[in-house]
N, C-alpha and C. Protein backbone atom coordinates (compact mmCIF):
# COMPACT_ATOMS: atom_id res chain seq x y z
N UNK A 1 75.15 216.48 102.10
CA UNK A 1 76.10 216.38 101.03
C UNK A 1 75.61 217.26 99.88
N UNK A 2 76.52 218.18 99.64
CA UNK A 2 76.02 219.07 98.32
C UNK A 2 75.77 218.32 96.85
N UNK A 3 74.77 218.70 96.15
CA UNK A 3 74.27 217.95 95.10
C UNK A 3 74.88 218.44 93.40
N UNK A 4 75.70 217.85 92.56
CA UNK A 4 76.14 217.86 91.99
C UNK A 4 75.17 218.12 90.54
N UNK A 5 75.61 219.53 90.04
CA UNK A 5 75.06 219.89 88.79
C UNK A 5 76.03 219.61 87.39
N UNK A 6 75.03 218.65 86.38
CA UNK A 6 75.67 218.40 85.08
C UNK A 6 75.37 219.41 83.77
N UNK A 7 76.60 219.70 83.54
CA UNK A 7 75.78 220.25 82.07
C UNK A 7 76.55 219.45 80.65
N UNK A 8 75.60 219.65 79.88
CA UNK A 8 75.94 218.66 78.33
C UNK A 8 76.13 219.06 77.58
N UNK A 9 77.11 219.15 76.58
CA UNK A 9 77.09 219.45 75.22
C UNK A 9 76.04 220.33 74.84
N UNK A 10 74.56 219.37 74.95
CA UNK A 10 73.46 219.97 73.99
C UNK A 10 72.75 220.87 74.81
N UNK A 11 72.59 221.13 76.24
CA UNK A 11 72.39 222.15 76.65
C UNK A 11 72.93 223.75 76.57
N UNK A 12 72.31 224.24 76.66
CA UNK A 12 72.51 225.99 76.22
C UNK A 12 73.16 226.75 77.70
N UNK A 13 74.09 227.06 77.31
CA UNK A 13 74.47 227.81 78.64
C UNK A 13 73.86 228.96 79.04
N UNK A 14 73.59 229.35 80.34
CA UNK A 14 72.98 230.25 80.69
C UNK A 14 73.34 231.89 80.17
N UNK A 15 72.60 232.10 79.59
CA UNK A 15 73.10 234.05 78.78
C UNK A 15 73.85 234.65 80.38
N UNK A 16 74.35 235.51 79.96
CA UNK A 16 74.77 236.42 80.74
C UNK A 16 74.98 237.93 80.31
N UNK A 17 74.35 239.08 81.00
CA UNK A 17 74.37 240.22 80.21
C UNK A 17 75.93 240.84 79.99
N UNK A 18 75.93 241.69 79.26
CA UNK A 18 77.66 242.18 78.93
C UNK A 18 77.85 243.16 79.91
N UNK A 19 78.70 242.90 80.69
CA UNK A 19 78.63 244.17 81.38
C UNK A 19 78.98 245.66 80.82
N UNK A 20 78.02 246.43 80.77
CA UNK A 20 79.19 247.85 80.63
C UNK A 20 80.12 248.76 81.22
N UNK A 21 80.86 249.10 80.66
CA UNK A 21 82.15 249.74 81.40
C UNK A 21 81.22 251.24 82.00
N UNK A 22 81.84 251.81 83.32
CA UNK A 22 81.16 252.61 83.41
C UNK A 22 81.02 254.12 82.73
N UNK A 23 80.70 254.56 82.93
CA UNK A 23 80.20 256.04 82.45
C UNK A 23 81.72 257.03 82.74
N UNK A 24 81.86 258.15 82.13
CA UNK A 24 83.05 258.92 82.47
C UNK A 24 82.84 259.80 83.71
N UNK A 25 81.17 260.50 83.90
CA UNK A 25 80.86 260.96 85.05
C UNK A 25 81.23 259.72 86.39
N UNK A 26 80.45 258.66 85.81
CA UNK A 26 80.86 257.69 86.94
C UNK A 26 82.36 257.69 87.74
N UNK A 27 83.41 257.54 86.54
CA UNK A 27 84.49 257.23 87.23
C UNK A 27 84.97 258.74 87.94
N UNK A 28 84.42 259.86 87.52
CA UNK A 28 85.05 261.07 88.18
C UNK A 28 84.49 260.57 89.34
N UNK A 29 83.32 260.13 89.83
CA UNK A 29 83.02 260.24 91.50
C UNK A 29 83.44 259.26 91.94
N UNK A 30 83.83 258.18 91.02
CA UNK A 30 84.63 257.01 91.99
C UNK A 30 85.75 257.58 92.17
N UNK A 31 86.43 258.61 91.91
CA UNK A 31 87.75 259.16 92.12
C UNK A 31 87.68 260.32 93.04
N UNK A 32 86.43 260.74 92.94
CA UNK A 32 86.44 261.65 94.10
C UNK A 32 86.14 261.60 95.27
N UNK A 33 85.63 260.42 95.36
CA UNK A 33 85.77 259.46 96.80
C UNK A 33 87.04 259.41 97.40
N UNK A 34 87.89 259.35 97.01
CA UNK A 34 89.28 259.10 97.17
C UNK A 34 90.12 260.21 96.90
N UNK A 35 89.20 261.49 96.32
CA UNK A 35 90.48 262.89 96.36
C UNK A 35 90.13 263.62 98.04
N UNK A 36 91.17 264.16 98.62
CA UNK A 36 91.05 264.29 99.80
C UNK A 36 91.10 265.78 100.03
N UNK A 37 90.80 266.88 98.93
CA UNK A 37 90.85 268.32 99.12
C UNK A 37 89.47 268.68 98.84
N UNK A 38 89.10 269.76 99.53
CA UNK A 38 87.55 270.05 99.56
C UNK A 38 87.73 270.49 97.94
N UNK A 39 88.32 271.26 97.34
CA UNK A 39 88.25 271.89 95.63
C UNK A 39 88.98 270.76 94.98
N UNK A 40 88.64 270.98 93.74
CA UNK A 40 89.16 269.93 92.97
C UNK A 40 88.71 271.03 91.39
N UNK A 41 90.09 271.01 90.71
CA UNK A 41 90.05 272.13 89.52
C UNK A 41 90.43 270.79 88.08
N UNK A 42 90.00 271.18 86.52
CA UNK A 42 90.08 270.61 85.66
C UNK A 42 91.26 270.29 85.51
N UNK A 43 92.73 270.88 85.73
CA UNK A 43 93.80 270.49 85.70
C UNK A 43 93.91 269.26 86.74
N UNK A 44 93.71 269.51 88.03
CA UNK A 44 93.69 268.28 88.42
C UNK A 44 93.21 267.15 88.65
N UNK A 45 91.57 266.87 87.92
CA UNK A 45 91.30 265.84 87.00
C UNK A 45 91.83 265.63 85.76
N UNK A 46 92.81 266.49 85.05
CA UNK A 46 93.20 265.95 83.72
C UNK A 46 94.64 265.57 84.34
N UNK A 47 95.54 265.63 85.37
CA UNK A 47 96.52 264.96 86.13
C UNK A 47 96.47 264.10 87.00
N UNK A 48 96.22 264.21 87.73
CA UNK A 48 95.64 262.83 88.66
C UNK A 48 94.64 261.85 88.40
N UNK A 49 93.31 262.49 88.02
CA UNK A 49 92.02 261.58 87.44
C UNK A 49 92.76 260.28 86.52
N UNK A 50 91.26 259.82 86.38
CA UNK A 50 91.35 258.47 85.70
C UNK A 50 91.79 258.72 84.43
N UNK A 51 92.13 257.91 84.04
CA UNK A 51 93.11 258.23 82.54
C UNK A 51 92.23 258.25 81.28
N UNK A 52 90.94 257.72 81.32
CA UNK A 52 89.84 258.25 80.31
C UNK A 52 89.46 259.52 80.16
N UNK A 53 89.67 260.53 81.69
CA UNK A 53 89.25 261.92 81.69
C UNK A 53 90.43 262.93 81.36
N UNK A 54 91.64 262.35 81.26
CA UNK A 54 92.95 263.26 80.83
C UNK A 54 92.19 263.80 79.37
N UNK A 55 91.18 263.57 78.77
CA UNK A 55 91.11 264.67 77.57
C UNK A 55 90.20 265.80 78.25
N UNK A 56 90.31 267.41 77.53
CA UNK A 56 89.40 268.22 78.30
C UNK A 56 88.14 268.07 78.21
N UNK A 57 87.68 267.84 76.62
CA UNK A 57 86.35 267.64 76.68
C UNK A 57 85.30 267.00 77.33
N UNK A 58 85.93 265.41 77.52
CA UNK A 58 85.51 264.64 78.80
C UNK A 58 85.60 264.90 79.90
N UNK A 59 86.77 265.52 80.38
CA UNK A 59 86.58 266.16 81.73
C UNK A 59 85.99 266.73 82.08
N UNK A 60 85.32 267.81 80.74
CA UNK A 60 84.75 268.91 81.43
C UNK A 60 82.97 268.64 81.54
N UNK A 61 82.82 267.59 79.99
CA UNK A 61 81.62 267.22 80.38
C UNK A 61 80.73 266.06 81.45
N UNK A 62 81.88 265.88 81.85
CA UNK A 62 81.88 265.07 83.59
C UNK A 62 81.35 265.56 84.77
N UNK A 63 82.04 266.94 84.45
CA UNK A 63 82.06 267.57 85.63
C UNK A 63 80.83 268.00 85.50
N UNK A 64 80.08 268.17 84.19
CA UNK A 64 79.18 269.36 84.03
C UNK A 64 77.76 268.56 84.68
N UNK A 65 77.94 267.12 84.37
CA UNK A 65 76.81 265.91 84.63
C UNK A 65 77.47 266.02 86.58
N UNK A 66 78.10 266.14 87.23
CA UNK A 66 78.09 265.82 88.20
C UNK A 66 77.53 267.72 88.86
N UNK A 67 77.87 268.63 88.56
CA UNK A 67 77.42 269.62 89.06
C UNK A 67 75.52 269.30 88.49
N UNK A 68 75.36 268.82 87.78
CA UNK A 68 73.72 268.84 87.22
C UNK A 68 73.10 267.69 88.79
N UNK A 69 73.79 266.84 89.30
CA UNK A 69 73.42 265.68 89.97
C UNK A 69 73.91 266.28 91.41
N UNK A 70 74.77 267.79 91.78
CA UNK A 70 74.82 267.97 92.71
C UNK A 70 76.07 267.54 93.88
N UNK A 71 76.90 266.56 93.32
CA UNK A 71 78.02 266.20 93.56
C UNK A 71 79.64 267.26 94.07
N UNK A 72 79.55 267.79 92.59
CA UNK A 72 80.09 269.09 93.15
C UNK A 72 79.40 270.50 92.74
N UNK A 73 79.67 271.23 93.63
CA UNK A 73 79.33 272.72 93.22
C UNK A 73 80.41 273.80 93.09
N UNK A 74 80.27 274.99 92.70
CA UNK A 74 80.93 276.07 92.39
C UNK A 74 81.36 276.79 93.31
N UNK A 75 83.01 277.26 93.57
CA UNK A 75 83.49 277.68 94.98
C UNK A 75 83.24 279.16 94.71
N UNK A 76 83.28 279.77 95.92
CA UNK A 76 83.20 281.34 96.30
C UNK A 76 83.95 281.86 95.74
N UNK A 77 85.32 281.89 95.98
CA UNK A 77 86.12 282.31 95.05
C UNK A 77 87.64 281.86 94.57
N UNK A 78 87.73 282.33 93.51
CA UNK A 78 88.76 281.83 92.23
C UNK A 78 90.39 282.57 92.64
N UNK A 79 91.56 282.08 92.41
CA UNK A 79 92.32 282.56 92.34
C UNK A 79 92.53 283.57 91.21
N UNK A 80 92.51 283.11 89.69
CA UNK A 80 91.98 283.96 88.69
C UNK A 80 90.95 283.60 88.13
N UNK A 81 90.33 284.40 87.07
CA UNK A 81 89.30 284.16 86.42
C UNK A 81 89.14 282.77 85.27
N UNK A 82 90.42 282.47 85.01
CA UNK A 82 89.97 281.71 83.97
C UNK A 82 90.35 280.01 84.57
N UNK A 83 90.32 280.14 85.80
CA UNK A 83 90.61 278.72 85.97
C UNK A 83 89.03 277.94 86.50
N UNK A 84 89.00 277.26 86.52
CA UNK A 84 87.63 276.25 86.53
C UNK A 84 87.97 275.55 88.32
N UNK A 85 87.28 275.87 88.82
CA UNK A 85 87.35 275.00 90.25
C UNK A 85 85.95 274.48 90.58
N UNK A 86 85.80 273.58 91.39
CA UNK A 86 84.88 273.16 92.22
C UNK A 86 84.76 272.67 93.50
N UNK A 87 83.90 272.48 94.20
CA UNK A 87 83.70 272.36 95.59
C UNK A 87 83.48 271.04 95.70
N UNK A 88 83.82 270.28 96.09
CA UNK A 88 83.76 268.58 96.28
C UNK A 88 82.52 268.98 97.61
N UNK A 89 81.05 268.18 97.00
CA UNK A 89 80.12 267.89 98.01
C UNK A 89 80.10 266.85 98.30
N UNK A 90 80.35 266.86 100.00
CA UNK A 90 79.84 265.23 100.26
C UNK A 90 78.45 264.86 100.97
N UNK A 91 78.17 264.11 100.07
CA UNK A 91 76.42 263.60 100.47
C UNK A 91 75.99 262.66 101.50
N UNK A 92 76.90 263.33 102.43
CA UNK A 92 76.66 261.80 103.54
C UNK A 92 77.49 260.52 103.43
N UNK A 93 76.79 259.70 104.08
CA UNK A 93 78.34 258.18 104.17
C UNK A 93 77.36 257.58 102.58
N UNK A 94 78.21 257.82 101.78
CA UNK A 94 77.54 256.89 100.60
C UNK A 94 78.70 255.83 100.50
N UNK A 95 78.49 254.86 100.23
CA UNK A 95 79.51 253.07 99.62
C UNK A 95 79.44 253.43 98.60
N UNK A 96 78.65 253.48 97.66
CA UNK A 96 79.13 253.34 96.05
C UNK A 96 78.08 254.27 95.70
N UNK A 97 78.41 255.25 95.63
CA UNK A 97 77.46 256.36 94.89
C UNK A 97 77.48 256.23 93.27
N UNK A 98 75.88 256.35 92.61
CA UNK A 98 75.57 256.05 91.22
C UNK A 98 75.64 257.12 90.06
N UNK A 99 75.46 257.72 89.32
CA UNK A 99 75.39 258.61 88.78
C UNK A 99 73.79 258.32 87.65
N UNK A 100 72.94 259.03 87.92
CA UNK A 100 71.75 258.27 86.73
C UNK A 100 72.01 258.97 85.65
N UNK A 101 71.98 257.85 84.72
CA UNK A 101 72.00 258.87 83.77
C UNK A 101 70.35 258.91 82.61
């Protein structure tokens, strides 16, 4: 028979830490788990992506922490010069890949 826990008034409830929301790099690779084209360009993280990265600056400094960590890299070649693309790397069967920061 399972044993029944009391708590009282004057007891202190157990802390619990706050969780934090994750990181903006974070959520780009939780999303790129789930984008299904080997390239992936800043327009289409500021359209499709998570709705924290629709600004450029965040997008771009997302991307810049995930090319530093190897995630994605830089494609061969560009349609024009001024568009931003990348190469979606995949690192093997990862479940929940981390980002350190």
């Amino acid at each position: 028979m399972p044993t029944e826990t009391f708590t009282f008034a004057d007891e202190p409830l157990p802390k619990s830490e706050p969780k934090q929301p994750p990181s903006d790099a974070q959520r780009l690779l939780d999303w790129l788990q789930e984008w299904k084209k080997p390239v992936v360009s800043t327009r289409d993280i500021r359209i499709y992506g998570p709705r924290p990265l629709r600004d450029r600056k965040i997008a771009t400094s997302s991307v810049e922490v995930l090319v530093r960590h190897g995630f994605l890299a830089e494609p061969t070649e560009k349609r024009q010069r001024n568009w931003h693309q990348w190469r979606v790397v995949q690192k093997g069967l990862i479940v929940h890949p981390t980002v350190a920061t």
